[in-house]
Protein backbone atom coordinates (compact mmCIF):
# COMPACT_ATOMS: atom_id res chain seq x y z
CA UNK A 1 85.05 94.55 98.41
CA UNK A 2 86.52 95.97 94.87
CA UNK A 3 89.24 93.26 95.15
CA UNK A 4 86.65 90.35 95.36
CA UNK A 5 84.51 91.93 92.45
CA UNK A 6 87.44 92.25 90.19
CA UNK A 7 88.67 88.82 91.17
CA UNK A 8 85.47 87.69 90.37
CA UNK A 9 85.53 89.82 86.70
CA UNK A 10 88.71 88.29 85.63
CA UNK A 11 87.94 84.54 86.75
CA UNK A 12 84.70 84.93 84.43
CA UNK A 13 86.91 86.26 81.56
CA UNK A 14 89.11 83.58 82.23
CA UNK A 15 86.64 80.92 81.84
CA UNK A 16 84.92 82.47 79.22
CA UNK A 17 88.30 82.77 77.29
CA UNK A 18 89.34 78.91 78.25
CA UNK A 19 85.39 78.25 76.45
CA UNK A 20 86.12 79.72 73.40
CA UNK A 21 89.81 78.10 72.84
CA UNK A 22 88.20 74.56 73.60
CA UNK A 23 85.35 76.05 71.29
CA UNK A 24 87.80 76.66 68.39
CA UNK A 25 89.57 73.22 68.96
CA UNK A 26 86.99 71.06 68.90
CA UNK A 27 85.76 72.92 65.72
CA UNK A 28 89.23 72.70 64.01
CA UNK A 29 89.10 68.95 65.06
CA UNK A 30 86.02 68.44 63.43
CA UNK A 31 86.76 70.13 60.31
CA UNK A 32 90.33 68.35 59.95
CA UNK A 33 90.54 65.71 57.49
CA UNK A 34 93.68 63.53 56.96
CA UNK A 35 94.95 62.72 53.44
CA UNK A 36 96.26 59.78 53.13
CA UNK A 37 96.16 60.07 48.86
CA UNK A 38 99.38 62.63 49.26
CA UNK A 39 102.40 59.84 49.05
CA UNK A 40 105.72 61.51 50.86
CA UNK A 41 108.61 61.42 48.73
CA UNK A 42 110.63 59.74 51.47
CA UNK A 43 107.91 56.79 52.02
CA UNK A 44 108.16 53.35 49.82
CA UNK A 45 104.97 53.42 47.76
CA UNK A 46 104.96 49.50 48.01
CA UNK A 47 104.92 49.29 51.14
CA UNK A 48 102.18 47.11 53.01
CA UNK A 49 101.34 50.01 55.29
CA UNK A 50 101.20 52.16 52.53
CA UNK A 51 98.46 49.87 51.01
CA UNK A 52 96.52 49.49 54.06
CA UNK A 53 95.86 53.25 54.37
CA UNK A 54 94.90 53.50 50.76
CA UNK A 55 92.17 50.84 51.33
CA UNK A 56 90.71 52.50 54.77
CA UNK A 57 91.14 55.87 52.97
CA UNK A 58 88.98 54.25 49.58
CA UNK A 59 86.61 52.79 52.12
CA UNK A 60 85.86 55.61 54.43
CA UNK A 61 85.65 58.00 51.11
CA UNK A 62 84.37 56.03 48.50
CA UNK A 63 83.43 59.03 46.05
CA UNK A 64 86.80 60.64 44.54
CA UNK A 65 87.36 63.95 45.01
């Protein structure tokens, strides 16, 4: 009987604790914003890639800031 009841306790906690991590990840997801205006120093700044992610970034953000 006691074993069932605290089996029962900690798969609750357990949940509850898996809740809150996916909780907190989805959050950080949310909140995370690539920067694609910071230029490496070991990337080619003429590069066509380069280029392509400074136009999507421009788009996507139009306002500078």
């Amino acid at each position: 009987m006691i074993s069932s009841v605290v089996l029962m306790g900690a798969s609750i906690a357990t949940m509850c604790a898996s809740g809150l991590a996916v909780s907190a990840a989805f959050k950080f997801l949310h909140n995370f914003e690539l920067d694609f205006n910071k230029k490496s120093k070991s990337s080619n700044s003429s590069s066509p890639h380069r280029e392509r992610l400074d136009n999507v970034s421009k788009r996507i953000r139009p306002n500078d800031y």
